[in-house]
Structures are given as C-alpha cells and as structure tokens.
N, C-alpha and C. Protein backbone atom coordinates (compact mmCIF):
# COMPACT_ATOMS: atom_id res chain seq x y z
N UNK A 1 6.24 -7.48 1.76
CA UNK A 1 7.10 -6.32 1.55
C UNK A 1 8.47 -6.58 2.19
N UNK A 2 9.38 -5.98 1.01
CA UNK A 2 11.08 -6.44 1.89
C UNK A 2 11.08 -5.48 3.08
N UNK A 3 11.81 -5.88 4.05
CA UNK A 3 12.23 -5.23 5.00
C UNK A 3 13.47 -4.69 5.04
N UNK A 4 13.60 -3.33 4.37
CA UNK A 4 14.70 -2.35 4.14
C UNK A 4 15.15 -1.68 5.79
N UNK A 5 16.55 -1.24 6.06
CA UNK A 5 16.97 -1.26 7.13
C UNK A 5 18.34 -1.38 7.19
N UNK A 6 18.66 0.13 7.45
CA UNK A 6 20.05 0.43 8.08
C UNK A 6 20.72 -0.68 9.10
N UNK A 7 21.56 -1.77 8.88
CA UNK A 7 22.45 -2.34 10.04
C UNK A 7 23.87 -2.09 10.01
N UNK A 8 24.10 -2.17 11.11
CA UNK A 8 25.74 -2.08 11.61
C UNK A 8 26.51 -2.87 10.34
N UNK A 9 26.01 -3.78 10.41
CA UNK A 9 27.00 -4.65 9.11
C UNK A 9 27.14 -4.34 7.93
N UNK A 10 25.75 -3.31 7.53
CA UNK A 10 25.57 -2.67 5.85
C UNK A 10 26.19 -1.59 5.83
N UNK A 11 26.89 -1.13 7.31
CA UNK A 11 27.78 0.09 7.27
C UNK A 11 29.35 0.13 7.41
N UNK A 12 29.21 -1.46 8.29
CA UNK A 12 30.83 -1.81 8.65
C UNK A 12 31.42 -2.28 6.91
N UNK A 13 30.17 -2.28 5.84
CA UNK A 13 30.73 -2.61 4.63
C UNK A 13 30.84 -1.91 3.62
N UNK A 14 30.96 -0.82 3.95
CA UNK A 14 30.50 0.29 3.10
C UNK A 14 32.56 0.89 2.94
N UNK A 15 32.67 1.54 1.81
CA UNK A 15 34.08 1.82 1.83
C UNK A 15 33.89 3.15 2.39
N UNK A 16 35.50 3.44 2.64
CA UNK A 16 35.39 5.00 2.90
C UNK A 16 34.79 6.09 2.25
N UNK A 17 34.85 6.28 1.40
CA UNK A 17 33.91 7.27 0.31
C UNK A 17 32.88 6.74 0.45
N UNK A 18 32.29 5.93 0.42
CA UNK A 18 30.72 5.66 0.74
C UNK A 18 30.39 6.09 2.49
N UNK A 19 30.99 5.68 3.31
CA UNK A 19 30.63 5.89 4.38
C UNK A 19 30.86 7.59 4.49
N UNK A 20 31.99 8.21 4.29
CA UNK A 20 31.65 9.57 3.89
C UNK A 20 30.47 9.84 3.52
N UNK A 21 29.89 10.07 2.16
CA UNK A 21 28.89 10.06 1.75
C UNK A 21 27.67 10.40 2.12
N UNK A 22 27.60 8.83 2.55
CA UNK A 22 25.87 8.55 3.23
C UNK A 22 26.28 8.64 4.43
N UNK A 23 27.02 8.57 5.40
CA UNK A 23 26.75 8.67 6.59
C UNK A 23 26.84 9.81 7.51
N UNK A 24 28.24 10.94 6.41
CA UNK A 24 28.56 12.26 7.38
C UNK A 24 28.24 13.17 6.08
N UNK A 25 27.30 12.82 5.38
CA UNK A 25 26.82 13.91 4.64
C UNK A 25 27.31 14.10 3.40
N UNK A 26 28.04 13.92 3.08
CA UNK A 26 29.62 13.97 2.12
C UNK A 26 29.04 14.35 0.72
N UNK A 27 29.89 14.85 -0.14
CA UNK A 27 29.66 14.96 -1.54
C UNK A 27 30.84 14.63 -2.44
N UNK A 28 30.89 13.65 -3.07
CA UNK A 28 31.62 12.68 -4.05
C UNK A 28 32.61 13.93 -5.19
N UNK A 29 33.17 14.57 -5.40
CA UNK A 29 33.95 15.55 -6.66
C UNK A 29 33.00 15.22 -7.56
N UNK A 30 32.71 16.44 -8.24
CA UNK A 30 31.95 15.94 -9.50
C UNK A 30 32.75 15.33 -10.63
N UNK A 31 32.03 14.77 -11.45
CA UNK A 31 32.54 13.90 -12.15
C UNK A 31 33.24 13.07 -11.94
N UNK A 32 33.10 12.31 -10.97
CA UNK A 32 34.05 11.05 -10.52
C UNK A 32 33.33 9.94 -10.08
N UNK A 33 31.90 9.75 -10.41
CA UNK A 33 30.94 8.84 -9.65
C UNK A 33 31.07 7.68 -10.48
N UNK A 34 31.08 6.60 -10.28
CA UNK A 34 31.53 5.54 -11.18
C UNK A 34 29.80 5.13 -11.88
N UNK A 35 28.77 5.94 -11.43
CA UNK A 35 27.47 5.53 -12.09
C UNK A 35 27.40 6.97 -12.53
N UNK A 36 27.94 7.69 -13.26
CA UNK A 36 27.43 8.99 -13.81
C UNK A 36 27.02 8.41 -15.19
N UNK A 37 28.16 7.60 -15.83
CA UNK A 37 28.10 7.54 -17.22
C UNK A 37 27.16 6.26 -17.19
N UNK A 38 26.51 5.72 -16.11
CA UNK A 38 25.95 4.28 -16.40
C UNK A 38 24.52 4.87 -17.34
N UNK A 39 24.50 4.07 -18.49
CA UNK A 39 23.49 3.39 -19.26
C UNK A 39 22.96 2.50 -19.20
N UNK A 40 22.99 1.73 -18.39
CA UNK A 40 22.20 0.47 -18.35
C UNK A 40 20.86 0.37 -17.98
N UNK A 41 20.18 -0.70 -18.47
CA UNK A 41 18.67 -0.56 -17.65
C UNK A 41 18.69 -0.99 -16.65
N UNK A 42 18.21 -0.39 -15.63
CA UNK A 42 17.91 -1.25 -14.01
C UNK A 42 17.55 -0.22 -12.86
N UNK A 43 17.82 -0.54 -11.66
CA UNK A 43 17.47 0.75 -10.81
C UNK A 43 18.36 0.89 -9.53
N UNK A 44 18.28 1.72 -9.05
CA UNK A 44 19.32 2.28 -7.93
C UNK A 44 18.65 2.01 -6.94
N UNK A 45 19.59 1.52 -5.95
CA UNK A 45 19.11 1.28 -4.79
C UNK A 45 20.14 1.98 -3.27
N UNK A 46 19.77 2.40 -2.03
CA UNK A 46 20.00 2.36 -1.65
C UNK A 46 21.80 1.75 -1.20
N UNK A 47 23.01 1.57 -1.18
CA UNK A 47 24.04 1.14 -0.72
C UNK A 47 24.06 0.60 0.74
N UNK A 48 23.21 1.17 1.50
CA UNK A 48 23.18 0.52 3.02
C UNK A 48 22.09 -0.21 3.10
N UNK A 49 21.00 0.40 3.00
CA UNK A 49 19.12 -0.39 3.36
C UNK A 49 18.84 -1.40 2.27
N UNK A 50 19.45 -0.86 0.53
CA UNK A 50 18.54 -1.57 -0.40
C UNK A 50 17.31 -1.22 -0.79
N UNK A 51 16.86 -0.17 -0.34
CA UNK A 51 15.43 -0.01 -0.72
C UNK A 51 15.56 0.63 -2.19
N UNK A 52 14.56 0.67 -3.02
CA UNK A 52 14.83 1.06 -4.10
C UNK A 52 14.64 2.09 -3.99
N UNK A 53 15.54 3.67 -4.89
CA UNK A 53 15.40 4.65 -4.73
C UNK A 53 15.15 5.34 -6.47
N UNK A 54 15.77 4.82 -7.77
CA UNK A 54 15.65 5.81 -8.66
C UNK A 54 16.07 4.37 -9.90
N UNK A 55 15.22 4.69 -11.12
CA UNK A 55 14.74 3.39 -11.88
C UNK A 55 15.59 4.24 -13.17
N UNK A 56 16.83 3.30 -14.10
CA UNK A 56 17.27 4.06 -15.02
C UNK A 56 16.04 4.84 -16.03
N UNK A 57 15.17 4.48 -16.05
CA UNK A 57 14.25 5.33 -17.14
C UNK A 57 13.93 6.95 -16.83
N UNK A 58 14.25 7.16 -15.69
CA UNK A 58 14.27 8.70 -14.74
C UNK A 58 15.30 9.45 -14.66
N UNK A 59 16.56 8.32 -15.01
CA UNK A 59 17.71 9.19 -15.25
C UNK A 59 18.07 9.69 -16.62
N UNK A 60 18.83 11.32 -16.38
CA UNK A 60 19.35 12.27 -17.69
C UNK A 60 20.63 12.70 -17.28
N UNK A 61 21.07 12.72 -18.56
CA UNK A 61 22.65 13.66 -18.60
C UNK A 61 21.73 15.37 -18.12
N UNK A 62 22.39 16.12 -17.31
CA UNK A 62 22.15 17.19 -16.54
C UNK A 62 23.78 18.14 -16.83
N UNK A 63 24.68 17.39 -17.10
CA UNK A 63 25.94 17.92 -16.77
C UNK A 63 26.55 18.48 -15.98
N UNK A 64 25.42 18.21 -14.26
CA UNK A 64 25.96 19.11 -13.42
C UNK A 64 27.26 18.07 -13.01
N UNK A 65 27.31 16.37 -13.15
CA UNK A 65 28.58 15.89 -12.12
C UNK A 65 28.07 14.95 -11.98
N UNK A 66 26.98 14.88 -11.67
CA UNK A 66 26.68 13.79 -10.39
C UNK A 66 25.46 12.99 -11.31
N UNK A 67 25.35 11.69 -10.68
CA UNK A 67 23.90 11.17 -11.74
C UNK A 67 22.82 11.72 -11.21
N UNK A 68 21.94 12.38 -12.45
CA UNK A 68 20.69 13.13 -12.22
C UNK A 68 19.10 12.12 -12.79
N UNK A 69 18.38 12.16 -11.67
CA UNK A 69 16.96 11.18 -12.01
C UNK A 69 15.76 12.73 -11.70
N UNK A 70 15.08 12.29 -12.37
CA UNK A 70 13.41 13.25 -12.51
C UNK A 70 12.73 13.35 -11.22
N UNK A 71 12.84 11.74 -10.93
CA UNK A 71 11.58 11.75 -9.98
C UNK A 71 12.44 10.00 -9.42
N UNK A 72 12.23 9.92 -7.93
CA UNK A 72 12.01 8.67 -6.99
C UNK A 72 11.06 7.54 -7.83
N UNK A 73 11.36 6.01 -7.87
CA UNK A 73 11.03 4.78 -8.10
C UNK A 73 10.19 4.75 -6.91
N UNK A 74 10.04 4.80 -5.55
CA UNK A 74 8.96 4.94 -4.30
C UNK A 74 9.23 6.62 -3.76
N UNK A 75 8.33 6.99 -3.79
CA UNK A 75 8.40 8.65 -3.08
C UNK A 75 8.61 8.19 -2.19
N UNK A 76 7.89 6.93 -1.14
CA UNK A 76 8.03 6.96 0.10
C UNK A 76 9.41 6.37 0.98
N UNK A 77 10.18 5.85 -0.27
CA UNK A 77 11.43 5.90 -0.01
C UNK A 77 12.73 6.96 0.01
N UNK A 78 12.37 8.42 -0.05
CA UNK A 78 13.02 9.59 -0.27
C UNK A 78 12.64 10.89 0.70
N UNK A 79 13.10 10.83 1.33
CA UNK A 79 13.00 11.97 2.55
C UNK A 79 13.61 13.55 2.00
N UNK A 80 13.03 14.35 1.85
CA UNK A 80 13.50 15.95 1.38
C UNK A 80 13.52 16.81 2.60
N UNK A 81 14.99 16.78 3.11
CA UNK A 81 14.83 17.86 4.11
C UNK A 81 15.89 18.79 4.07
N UNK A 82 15.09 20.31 5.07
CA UNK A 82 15.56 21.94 4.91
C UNK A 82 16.91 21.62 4.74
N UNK A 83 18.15 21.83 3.90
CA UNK A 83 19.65 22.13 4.53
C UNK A 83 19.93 23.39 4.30
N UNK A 84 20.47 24.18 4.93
CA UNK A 84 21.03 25.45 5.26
C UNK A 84 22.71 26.00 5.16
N UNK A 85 23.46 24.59 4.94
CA UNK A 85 24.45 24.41 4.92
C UNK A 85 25.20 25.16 4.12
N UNK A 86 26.65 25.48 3.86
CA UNK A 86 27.11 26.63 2.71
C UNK A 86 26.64 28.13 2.44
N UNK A 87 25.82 28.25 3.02
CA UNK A 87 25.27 29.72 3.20
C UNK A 87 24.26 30.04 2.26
N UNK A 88 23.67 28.85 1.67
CA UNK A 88 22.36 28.33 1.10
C UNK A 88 21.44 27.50 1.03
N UNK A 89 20.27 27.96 0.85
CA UNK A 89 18.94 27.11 1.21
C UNK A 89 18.74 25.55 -0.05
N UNK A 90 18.96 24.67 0.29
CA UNK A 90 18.75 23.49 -0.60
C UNK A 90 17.70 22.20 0.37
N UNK A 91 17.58 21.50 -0.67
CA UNK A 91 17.13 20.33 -0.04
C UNK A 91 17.60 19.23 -0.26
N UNK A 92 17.95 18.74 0.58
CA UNK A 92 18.64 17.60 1.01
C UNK A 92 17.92 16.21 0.46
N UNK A 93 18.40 15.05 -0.13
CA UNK A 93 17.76 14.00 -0.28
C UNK A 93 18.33 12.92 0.56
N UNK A 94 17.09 12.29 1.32
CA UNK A 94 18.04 10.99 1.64
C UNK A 94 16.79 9.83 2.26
N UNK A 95 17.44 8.37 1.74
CA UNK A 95 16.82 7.38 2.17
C UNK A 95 16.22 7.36 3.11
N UNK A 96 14.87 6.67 3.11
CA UNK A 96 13.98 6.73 4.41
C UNK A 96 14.56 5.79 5.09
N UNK A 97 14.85 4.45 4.72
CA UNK A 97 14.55 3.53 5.88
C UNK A 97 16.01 3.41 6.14
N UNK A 98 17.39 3.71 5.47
CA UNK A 98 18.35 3.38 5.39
C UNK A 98 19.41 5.05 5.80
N UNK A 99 18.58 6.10 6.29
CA UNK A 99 18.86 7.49 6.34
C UNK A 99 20.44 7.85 5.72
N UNK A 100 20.55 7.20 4.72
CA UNK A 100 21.79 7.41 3.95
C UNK A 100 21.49 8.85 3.19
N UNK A 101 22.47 9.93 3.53
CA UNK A 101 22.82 10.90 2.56
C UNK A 101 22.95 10.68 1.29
N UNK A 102 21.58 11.32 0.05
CA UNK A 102 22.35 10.68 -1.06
C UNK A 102 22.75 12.03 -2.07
N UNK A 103 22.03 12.75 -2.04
CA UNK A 103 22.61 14.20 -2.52
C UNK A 103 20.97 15.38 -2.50
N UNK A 104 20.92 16.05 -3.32
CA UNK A 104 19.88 17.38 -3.14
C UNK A 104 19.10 17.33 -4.43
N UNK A 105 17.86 17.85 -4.42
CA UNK A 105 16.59 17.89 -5.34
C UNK A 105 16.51 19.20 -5.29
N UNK A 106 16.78 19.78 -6.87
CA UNK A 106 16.90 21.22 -7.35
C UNK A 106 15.42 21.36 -8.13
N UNK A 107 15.10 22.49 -8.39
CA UNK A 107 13.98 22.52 -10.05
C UNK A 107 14.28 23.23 -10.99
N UNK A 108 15.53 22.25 -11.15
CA UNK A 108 15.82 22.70 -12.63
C UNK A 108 16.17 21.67 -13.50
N UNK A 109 15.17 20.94 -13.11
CA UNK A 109 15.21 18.80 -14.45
C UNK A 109 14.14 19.60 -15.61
N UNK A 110 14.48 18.85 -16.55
CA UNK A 110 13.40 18.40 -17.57
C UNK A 110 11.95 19.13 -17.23
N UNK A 111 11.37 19.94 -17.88
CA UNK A 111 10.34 20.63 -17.92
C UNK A 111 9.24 19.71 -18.31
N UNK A 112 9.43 19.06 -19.89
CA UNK A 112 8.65 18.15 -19.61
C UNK A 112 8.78 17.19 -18.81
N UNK A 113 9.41 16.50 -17.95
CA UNK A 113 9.25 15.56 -16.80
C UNK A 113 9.20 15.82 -15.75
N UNK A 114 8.65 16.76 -15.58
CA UNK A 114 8.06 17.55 -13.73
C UNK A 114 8.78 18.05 -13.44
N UNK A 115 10.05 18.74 -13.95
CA UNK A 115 10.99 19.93 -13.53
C UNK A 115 12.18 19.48 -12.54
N UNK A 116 11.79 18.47 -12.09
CA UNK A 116 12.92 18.35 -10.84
C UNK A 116 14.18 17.67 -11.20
N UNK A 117 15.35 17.78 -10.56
CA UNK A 117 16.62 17.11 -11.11
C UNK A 117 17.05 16.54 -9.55
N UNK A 118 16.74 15.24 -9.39
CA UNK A 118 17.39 14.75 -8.04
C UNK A 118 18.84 14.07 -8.57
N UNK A 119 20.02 15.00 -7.77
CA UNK A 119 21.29 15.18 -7.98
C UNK A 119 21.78 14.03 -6.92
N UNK A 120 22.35 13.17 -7.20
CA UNK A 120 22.79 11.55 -6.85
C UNK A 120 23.93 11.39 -6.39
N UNK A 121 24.98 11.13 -5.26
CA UNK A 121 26.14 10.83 -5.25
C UNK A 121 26.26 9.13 -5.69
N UNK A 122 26.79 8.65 -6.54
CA UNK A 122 27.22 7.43 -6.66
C UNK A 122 27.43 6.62 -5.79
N UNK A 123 28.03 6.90 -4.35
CA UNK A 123 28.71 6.43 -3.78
C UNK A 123 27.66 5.99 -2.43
N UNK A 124 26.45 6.41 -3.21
CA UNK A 124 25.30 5.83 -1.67
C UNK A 124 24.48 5.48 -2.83
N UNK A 125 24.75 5.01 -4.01
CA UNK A 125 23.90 3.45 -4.53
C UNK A 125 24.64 2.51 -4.95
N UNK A 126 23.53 1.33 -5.53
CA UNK A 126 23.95 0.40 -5.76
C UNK A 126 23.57 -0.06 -6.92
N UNK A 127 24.00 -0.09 -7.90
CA UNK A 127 23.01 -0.10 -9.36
C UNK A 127 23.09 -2.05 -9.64
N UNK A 128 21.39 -1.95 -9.75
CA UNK A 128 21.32 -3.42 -10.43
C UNK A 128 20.67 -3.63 -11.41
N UNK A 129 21.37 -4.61 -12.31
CA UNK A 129 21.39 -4.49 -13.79
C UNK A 129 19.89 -5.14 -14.17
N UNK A 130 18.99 -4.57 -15.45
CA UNK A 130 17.68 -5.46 -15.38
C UNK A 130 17.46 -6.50 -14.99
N UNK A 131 18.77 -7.32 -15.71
CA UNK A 131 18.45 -8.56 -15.55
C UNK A 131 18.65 -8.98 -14.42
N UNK A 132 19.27 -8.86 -13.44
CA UNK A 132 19.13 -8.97 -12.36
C UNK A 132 18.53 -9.06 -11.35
N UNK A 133 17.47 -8.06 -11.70
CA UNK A 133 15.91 -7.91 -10.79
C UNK A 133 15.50 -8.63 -10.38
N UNK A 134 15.00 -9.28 -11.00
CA UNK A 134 13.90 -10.52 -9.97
C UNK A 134 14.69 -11.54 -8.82
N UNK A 135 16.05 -11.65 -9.39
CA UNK A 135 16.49 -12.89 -8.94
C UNK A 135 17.10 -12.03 -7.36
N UNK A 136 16.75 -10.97 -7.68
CA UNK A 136 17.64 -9.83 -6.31
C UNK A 136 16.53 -9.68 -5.42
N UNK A 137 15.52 -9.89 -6.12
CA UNK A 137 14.47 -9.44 -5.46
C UNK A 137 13.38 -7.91 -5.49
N UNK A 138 13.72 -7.10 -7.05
CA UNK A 138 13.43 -6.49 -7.38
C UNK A 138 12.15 -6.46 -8.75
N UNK A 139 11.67 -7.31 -8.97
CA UNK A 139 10.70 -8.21 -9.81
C UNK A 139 9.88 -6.83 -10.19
N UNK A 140 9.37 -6.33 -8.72
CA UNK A 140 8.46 -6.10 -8.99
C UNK A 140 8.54 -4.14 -9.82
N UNK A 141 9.81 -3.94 -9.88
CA UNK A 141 9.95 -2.87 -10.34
C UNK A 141 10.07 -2.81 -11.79
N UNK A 142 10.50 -4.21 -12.25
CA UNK A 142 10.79 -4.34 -13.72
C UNK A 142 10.12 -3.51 -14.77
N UNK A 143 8.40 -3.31 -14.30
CA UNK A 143 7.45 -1.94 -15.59
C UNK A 143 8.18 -0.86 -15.48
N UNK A 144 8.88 -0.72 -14.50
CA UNK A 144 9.77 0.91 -14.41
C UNK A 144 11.10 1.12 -14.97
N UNK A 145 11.55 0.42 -15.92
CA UNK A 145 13.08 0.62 -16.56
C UNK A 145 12.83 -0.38 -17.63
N UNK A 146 13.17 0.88 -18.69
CA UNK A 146 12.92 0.71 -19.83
C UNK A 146 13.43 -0.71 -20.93
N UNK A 147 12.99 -1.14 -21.47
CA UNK A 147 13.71 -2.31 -22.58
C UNK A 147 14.84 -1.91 -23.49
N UNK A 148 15.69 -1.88 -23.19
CA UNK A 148 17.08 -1.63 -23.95
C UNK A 148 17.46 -2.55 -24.97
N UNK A 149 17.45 -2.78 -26.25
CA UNK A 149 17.28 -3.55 -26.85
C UNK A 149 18.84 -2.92 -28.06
C-alpha cells in the first residue's frame, strides 16, 4: 500500500490558491476551477498526500460551480466533518491522510446514484489522465473510470 502523507514539501509546492484552499479552508469562486469542465477519464487525487479521492466515472455536471462526484474512489480516504461556519450546518469534506480542505457533501446528487453530490474545489486535486495510471502508480484503480472511446 502507497504511503499517502501530508509533507512540508507537498505544501511548500502548492500555489497560493491551492494553499488557500486546502490548507485555511478556502473556497475557489465558482466557476473558475480549471477541472470543472474536465472530461477526461481518470481520477482525482489529493494535491498534497496523493491519495486517491474521486474516479471520473462519479463525476456530473450539478451546475452548482464546482466539480461534483456521487460518491469517494476510497471512503476511507474522505473524512466528513460538522461545519457550522456561515450561519449553517454543512459537512465539510476533506482528505484523510493529507487533511487537505477539499469542499462539502450535500444530498442533493443523482437519486439514482445514492443522492449525494460531493462539491470539489479544483484547487486541492490533481487530475490524472487514464492513461497515466499505472505508470503513476494508480493501476490499481483503473476498473473505476470508465473507457472513453
């Protein structure tokens, strides 16, 4: 198993809007995420740790702004916690091993696909392209994003 993990160096490399982001909580303007409009097959990962977080076959146009996925590529890579923030009750999403802020899990996704819409800031992933996978070290996710042909 890779060993995913927040370091000083995966943060000293992170740009300003990303370190915003994932590190002080931040939320990207909607419609400005440079992976809103991505189509490609592959999966999102983490921007600081790398761990995999959300596989293009999970993601939908939502039109709220931000890129929207159904459901987590590892649950056990996605932490849901209370925020209270704004003078409303939401839940917060963010990387386990890499505790990057990545945005909030509403229920209001796709009915048929388990209802949930996990709302994405761009700017705390890292999208890698199918083909890419294995040689990144992502092999083993490949059954999870679809054949684009």
């Amino acid at each position: 198993m890779p060993n995913y993990r927040k370091t000083p160096e995966a943060v000293a490399r992170l740009t300003p809007e990303q370190y915003r982001v994932t590190q002080q909580s931040g939320t990207e303007a909607p419609g400005t995420g440079e992976l809103l409009d991505n189509h490609e097959p592959g999966i999102y990962v983490d921007i600081v740790s790398g761990e995999p977080l959300f596989a293009s076959s999970d993601k939908f146009e939502s039109g709220c702004g931000w890129p929207s996925f159904t459901k987590p590529i590892e649950p056990a890579n996605v932490n849901e916690l209370k925020d209270a923030t704004h003078g409303i009750i939401r839940t917060e999403v963010r990387s386990a091993a890499g505790d990057s802020h990545l945005g909030h899990v509403f229920d209001d996704g796709p009915p048929d696909r388990g209802g949930l819409r996990y709302c994405i800031n761009s700017a705390s992933l890292r999208f890698i392209h199918r083909d890419d996978m294995e040689a990144e070290g992502y092999g083993a996710y490949l059954d999870q994003v679809e054949d684009v042909r």
